[in-house]
Each structure stands twice: as structure tokens, then as C-alpha cells.
Protein backbone atom coordinates (compact mmCIF):
# COMPACT_ATOMS: atom_id res chain seq x y z
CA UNK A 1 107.22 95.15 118.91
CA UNK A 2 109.01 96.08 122.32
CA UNK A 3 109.22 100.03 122.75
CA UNK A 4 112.89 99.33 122.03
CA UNK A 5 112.28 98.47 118.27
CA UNK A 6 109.37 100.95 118.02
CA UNK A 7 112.85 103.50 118.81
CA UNK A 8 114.98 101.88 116.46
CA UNK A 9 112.70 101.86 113.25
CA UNK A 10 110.52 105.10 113.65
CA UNK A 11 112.84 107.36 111.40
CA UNK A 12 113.02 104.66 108.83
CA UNK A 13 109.43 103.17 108.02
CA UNK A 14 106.64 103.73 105.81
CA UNK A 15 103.35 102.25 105.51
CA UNK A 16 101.91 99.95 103.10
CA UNK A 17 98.58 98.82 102.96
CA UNK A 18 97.40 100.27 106.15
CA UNK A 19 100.73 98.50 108.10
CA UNK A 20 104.06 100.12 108.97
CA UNK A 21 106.96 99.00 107.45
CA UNK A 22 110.58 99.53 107.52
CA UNK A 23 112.24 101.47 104.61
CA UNK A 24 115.49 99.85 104.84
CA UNK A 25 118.11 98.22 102.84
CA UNK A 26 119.96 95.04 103.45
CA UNK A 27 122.67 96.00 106.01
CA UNK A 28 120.66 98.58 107.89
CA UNK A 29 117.94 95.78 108.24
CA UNK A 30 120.44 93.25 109.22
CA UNK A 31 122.22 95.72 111.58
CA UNK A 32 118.83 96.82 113.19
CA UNK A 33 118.34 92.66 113.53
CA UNK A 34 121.90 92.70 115.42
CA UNK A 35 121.04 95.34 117.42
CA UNK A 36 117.95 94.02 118.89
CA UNK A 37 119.22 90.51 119.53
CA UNK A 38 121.56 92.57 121.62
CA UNK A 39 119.15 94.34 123.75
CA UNK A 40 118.83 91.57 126.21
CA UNK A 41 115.70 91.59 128.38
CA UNK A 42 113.97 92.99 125.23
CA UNK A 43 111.98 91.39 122.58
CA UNK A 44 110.88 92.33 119.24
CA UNK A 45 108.99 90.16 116.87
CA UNK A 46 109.78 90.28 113.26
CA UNK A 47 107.46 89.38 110.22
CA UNK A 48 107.30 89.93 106.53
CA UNK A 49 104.86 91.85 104.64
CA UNK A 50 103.81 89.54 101.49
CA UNK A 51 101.20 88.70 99.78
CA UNK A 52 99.34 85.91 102.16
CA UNK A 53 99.94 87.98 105.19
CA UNK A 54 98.27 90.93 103.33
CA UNK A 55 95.16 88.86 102.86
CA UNK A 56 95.12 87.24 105.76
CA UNK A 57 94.80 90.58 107.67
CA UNK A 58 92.17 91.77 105.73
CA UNK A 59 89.59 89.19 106.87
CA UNK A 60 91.80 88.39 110.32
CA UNK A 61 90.99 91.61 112.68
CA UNK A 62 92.97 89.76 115.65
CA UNK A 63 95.80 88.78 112.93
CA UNK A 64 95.61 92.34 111.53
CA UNK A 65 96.44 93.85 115.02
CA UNK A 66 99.79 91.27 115.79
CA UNK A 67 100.86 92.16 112.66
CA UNK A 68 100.55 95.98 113.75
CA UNK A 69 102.88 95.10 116.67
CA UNK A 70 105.53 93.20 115.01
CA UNK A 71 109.14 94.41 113.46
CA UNK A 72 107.74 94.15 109.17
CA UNK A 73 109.73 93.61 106.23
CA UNK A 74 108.42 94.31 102.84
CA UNK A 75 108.73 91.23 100.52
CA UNK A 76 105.94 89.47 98.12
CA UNK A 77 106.96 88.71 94.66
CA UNK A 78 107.53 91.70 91.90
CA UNK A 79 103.52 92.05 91.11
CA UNK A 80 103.36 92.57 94.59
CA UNK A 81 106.24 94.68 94.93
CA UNK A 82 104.50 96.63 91.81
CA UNK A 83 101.19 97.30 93.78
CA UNK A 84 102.79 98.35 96.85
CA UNK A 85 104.77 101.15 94.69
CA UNK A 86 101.87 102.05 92.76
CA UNK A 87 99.55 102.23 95.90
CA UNK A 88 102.07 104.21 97.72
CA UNK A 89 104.10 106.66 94.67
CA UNK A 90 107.08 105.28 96.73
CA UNK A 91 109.48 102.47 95.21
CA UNK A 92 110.31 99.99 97.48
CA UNK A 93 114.47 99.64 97.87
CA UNK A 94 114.08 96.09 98.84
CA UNK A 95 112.44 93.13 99.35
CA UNK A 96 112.87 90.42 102.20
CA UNK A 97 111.88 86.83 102.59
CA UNK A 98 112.05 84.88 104.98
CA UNK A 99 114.18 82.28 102.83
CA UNK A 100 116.83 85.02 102.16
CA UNK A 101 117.10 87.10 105.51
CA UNK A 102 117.52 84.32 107.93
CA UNK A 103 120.54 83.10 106.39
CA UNK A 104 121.52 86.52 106.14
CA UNK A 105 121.29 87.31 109.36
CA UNK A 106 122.78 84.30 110.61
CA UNK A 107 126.01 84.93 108.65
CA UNK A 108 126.38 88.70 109.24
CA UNK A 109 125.95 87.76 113.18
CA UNK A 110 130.00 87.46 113.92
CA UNK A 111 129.27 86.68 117.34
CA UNK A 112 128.00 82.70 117.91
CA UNK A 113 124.39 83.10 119.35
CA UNK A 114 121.99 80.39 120.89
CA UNK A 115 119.64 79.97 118.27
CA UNK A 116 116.21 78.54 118.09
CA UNK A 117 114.50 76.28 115.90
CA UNK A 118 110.64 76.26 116.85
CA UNK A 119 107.63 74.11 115.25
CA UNK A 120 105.35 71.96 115.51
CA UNK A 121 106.92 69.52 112.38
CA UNK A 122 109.90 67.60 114.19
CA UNK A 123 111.44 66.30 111.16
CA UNK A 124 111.04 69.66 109.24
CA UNK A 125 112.69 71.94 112.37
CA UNK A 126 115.62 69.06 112.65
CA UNK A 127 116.19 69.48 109.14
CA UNK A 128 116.56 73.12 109.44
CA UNK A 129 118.64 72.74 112.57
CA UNK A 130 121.05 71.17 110.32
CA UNK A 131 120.85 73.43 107.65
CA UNK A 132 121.68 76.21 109.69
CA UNK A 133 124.75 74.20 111.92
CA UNK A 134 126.00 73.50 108.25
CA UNK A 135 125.28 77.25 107.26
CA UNK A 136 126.57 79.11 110.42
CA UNK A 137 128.93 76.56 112.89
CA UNK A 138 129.81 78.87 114.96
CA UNK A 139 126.25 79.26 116.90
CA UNK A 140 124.74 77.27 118.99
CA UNK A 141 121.57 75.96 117.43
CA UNK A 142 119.26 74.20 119.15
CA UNK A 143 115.19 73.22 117.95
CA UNK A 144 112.11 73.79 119.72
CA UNK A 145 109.15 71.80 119.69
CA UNK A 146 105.57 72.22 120.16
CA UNK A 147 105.70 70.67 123.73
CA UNK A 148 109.45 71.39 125.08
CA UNK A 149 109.82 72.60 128.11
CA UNK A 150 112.32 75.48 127.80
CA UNK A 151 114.62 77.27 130.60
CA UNK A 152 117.49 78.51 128.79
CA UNK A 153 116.73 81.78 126.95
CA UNK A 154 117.57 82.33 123.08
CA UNK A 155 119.15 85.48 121.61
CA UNK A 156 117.17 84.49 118.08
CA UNK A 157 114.07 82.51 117.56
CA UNK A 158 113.15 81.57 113.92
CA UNK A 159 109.45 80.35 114.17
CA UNK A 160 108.71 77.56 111.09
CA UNK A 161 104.72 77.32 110.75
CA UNK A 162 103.68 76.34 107.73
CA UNK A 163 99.74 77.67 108.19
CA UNK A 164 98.75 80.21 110.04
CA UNK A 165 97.09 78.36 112.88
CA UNK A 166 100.62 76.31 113.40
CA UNK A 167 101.86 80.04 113.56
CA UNK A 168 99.31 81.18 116.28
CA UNK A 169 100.03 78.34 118.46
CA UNK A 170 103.38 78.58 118.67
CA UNK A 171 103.72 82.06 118.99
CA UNK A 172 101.26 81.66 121.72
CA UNK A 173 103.70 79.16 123.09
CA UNK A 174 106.84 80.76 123.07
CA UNK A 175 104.85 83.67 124.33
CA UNK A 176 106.95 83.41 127.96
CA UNK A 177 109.94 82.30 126.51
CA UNK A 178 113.32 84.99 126.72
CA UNK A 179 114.46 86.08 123.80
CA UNK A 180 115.72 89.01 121.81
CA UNK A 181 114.29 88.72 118.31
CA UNK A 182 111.62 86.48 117.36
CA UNK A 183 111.51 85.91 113.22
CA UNK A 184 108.19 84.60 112.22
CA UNK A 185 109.56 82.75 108.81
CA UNK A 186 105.79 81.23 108.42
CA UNK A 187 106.41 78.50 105.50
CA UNK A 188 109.56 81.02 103.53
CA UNK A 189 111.84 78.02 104.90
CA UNK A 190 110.73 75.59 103.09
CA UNK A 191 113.15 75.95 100.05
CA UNK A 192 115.92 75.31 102.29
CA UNK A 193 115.42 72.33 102.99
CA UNK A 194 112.70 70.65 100.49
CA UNK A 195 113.96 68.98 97.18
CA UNK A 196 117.16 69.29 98.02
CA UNK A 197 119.86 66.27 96.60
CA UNK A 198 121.55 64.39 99.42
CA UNK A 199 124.75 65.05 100.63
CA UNK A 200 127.18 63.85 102.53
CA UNK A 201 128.32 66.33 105.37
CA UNK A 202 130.61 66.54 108.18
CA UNK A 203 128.48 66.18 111.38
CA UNK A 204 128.22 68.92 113.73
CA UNK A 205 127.39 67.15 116.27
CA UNK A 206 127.16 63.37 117.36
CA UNK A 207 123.09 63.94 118.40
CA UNK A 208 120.94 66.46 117.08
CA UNK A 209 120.60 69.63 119.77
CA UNK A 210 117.27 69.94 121.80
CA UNK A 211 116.18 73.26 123.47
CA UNK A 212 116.77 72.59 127.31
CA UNK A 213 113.60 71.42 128.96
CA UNK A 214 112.84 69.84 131.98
């Protein structure tokens, strides 16, 4: 997290299971979400608190300490959500996922954005490309592979990695790239776009978009 988020969330978090977390409901989290997108030149990573990135930080010290610098959500499923209260003798207002927030936030961002895609699955981040162009027309949504090139920066990154290694690298990768929010969405996509019935659509475009490389 930039110093810019650290400002924006330290009168509203809590901390659960040794990690700070924002205490927020929906439209403070999605206006806090707006608000850094805006603060060009900035960059704030966002993540969600569940149940395999709980574990994984226990027995991941370097894993542990990324998650301590990232923008967290509180999600998991309702056992989850029941430790969490029981641990901390707070309730929890809300919980996030990945699934439910990004659409979210793409939708309660009036203002059309250049949006990015990343992975290192082609066919799963040009599915979700078109998901989202379908979802939210009016950005500019473009996907970003595992070996692009890019030199055009993005206001919002959604990261797809469906284990946490795929995760690592590409955050590593996109470690250089501009950008005002980064959402690491980890595998929470996946309902979007898996066993879903075909349909036909109007196309957004004649070609699917690419990030800008070189």
C-alpha cells in the first residue's frame, strides 16, 4: 500500500488475524477504490482476506509481509466470517470477494477507465476481457499477458492467478507498470466466466484489445 492508501483507510480498519483490514461497507469501499484510481502517480494494491490467503500466510513469511502492505478486504465464507467475529468480539459489516467487488467497482466507476486484464491463462483473461466490455462498455479494457510489453499506463489492474505462484509472478511483473489500483482477484473470477451457457452478444469490438506493447 502507497502512503496515500495507508491515509485513506487508517480511521476505518481493524485487524484480523494478525492483518489490518478495512472496516467498511460497500460504498465507502467502492468510493475509497474510486478515490485511489484517481490519485494518479500513486499505487495501492488491493487483496482479500479469506480463508486460503489466511493459511497461506501462516506458513508464507514473505507472503505474510505483501499481504501486510496491500489495501485488504474481509471476505471468506460465513464459518469464516464466524471465526473472524468470534476471534475479534467485533462483527464484521461485510464481506468482499473478488467475484462481487470487481464488477462492483467497475459499474459504480461513472467515468470510462483503461482497464487491465493481467494473467498468465490467455484464453481465461480474453474471456474476462469480454465479460467485463459486456459488463461495463464504457471503459476501455484491454488484457495483459505474462510476456506483453506494456507502455501505456492503467488506472485499474485486476490480476487473475489462479495459484499463488501464477500470483507472485505476475505481480512481480507488473511490478514497474503505472497504475492506480492493483486488485489481486487470485482465482474469485472464475465464476464469471466458467460454466457459463453460450450466448450470443453484440461485439464490442471487431478484435479482442491487447495492452500496448512494443
Amino acid at each position: 500500500m502507497n502512503a496515500s492508501g495507508e491515509f485513506l483507510v487508517s480511521a476505518s480498519s481493524r485487524t484480523l488475524f494478525g492483518l489490518r483490514t478495512c472496516d467498511l461497507g460497500w460504498n465507502a469501499a467502492l468510493g475509497l477504490a474510486e478515490g485511489l484510481i484517481s490519485l494518479r502517480g500513486n499505487r495501492t494494491t488491493l487483496a482479500f482476506l479469506d480463508e486460503r490467503t489466511v493459511l497461506r500466510q501462516v506458513v508464507d513469511a514473505l507472503y505474510r509481509d505483501q499481504l501486510s502492505r496491500r489495501l485488504l478486504l474481509p471476505g471468506g465464507s460465513r464459518i469464516f466470517s464466524l471465526l473472524a467475529n468470534a476471534l475479534q468480539a467485533k462483527p464484521t459489516p461485510v464481506r468482499f470477494s473478488a467475484g462481487t467487488f470487481v464488477p462492483a467497482l467497475l459499474t459504480f466507476l461513472e467515468k470510462g477507465c483503461r482497464i487491465g486484464i493481467a494473467g498468465e491463462d490467455i484464453a481465461r483473461i480474453d474471456a474476462l476481457r469480454s465479460h467485463f466490455a459486456r459488463h461495463a462498455p464504457w471503459h476501455d479494457i484491454v488484457t495483459i499477458a505474462r510476456d506483453d510489453e506494456i507502455v501505456q499506463r492503467c488506472d485499474l489492474i485486476v490480476v487473475d492467478a489462479t495459484n499463488p505462484a501464477a500470483e507472485r509472478r505476475m505481480e512481480r511483473r507488473l511490478s514497474s507498470v503505472p497504475a492506480g489500483l492493483v486488485v489481486m482477484a487470485a482465482s474469485g473470477l472464475s465464476g464469471l466466466i466458467e460454466d457459463r451457457p453460450t450466448r450470443v452478444e453484440a461485439k464490442v469490438g471487431s478484435t479482442p484489445a491487447k495492452a500496448s506493447f512494443v
